[in-house]
C-alpha atoms as a PDB file:
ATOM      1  CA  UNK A   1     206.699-165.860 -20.843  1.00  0.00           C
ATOM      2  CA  UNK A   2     205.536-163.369 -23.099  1.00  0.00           C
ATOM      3  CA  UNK A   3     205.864-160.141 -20.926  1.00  0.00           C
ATOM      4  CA  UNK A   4     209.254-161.155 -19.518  1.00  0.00           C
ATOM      5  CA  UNK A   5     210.559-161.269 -23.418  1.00  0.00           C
ATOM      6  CA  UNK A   6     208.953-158.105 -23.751  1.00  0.00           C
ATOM      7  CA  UNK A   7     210.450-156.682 -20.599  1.00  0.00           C
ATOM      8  CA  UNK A   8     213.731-157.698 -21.399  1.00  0.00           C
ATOM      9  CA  UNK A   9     213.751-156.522 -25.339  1.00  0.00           C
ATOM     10  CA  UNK A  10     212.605-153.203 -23.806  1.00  0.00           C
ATOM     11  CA  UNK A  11     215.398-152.762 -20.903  1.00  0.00           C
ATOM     12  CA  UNK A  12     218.089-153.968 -23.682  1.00  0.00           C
ATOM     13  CA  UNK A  13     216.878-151.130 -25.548  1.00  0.00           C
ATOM     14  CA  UNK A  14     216.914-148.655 -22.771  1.00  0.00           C
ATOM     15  CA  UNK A  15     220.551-149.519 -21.640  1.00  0.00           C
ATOM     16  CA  UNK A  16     221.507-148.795 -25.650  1.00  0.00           C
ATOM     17  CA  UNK A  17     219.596-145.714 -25.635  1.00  0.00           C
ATOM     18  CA  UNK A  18     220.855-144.709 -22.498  1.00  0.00           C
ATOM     19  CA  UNK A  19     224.870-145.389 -24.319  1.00  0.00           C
ATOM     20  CA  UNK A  20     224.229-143.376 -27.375  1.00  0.00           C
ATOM     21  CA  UNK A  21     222.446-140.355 -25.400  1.00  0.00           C
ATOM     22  CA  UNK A  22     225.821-140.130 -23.298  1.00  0.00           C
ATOM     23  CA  UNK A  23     228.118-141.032 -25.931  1.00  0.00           C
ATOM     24  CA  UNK A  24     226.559-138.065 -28.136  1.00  0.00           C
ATOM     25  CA  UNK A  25     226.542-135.502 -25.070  1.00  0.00           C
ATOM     26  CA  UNK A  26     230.390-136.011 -24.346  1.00  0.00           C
ATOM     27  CA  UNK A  27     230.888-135.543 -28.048  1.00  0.00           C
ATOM     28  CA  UNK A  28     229.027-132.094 -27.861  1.00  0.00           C
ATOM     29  CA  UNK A  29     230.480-130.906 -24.903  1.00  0.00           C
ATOM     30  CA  UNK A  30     233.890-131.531 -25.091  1.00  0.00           C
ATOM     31  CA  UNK A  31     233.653-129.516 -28.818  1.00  0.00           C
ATOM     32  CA  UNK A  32     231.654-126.514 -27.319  1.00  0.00           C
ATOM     33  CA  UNK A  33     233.684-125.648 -24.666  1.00  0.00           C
ATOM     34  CA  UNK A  34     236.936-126.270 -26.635  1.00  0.00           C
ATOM     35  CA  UNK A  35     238.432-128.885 -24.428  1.00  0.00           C
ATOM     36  CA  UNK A  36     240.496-131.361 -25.805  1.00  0.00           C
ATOM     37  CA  UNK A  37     238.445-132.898 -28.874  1.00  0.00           C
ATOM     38  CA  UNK A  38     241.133-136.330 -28.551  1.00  0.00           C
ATOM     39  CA  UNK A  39     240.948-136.772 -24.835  1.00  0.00           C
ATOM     40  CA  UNK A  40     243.927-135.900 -22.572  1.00  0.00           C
ATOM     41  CA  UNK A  41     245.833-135.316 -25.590  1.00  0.00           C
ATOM     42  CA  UNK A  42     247.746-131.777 -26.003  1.00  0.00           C
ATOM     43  CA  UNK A  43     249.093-130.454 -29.215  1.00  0.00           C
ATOM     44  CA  UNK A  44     252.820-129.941 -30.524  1.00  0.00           C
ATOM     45  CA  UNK A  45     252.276-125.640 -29.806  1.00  0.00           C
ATOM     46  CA  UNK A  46     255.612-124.586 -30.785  1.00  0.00           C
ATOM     47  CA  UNK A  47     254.987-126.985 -34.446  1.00  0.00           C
ATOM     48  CA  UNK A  48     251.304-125.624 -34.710  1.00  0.00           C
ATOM     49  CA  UNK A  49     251.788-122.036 -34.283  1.00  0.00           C
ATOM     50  CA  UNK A  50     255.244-121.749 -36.512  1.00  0.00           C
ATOM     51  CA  UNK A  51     252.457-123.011 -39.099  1.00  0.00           C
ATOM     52  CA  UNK A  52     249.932-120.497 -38.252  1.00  0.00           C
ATOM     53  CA  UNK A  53     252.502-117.672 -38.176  1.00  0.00           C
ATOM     54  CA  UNK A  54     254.795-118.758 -41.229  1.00  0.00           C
ATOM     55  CA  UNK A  55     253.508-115.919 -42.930  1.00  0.00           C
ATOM     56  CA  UNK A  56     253.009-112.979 -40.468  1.00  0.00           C
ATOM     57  CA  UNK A  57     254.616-109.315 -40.827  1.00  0.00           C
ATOM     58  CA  UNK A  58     255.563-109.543 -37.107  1.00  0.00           C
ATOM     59  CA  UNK A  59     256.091-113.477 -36.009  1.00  0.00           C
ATOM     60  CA  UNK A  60     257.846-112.751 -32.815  1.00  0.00           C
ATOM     61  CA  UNK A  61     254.568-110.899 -31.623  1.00  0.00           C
ATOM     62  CA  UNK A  62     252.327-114.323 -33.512  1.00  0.00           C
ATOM     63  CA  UNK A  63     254.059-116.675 -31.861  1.00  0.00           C
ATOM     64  CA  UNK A  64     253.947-114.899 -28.315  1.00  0.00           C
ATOM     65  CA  UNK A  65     250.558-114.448 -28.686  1.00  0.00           C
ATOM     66  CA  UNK A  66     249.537-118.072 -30.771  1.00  0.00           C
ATOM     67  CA  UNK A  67     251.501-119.447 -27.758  1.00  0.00           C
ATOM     68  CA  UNK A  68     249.186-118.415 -25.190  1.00  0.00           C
ATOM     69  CA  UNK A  69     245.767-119.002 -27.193  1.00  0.00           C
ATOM     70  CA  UNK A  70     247.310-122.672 -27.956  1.00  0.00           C
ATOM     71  CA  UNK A  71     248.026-123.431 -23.850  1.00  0.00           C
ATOM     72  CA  UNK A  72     244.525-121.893 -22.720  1.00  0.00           C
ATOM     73  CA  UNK A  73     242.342-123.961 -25.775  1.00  0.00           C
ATOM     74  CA  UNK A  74     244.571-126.678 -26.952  1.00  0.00           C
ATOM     75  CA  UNK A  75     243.839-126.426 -30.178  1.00  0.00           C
ATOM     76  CA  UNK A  76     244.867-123.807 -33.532  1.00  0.00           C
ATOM     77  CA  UNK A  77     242.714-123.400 -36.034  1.00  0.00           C
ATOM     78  CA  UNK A  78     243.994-124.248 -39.734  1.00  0.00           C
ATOM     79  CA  UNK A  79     245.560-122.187 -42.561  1.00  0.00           C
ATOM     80  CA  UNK A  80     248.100-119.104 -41.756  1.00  0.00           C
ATOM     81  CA  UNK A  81     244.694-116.789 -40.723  1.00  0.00           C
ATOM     82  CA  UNK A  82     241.020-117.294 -40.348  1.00  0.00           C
ATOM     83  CA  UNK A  83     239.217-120.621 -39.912  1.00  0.00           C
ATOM     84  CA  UNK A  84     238.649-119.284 -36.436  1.00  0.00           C
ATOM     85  CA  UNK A  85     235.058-121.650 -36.256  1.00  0.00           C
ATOM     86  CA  UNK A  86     236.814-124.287 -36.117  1.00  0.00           C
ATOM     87  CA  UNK A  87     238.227-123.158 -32.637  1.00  0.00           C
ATOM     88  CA  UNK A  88     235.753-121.526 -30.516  1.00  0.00           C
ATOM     89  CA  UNK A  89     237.609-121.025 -27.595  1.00  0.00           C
ATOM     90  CA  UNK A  90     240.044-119.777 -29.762  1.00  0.00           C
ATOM     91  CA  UNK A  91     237.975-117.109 -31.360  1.00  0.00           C
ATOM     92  CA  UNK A  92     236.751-116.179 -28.167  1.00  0.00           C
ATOM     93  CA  UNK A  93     239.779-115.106 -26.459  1.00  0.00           C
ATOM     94  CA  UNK A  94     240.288-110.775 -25.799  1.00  0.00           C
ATOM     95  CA  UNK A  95     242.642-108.414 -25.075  1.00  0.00           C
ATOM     96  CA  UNK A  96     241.770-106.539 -22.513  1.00  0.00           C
ATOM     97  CA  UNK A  97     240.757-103.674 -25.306  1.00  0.00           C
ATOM     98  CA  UNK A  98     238.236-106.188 -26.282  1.00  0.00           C
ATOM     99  CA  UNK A  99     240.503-106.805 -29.647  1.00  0.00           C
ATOM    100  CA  UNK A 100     241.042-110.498 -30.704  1.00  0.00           C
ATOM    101  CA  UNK A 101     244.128-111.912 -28.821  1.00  0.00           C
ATOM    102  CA  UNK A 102     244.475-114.885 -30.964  1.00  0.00           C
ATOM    103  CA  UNK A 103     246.513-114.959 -34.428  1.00  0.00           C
END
């Protein structure tokens, strides 16, 4: 009677471990890659980059460009410039000079 209370205190734990391992790695991942953090969720781009461009010298070429970085990683980073750790995939995106695409 003993080992089967045992047995079962030790699978219950398992299957819990098992949960929070899983629960942790989907956090991780979808935060690395810069998929959607909220699930199938997809930002307002037009409302999110007139934010992040109110205050650019050129906001036709901010927008364009904010556009494109929004579709591609779903997310803009906050404030009118900068805060680009919040986004990595945003960060991460090149022009094909190797200059940073994103506003």
């Amino acid at each position: 009677m003993a080992i089967s209370k045992c047995f079962l205190a030790c699978l219950i734990s398992s299957f819990l471990f098992i949960s929070m391992i899983q629960a942790h790695a989907k956090i991780i991942n979808t935060n690395e890659i810069g998929e959607y953090a909220l699930g199938d969720v997809k930002i307002d781009c037009g409302a999110e980059c007139s934010r992040r461009c109110a205050l650019s010298s050129r906001p036709n070429l901010c927008h364009r460009a904010c556009g494109t970085c929004c579709a591609r990683c779903n997310c803009v980073p906050p404030g009118t410039a900068g805060n680009d750790e919040v986004c990595p995939c945003w960060a991460n995106q090149t022009t094909h000079g190797g200059r940073k695409k994103c506003p």
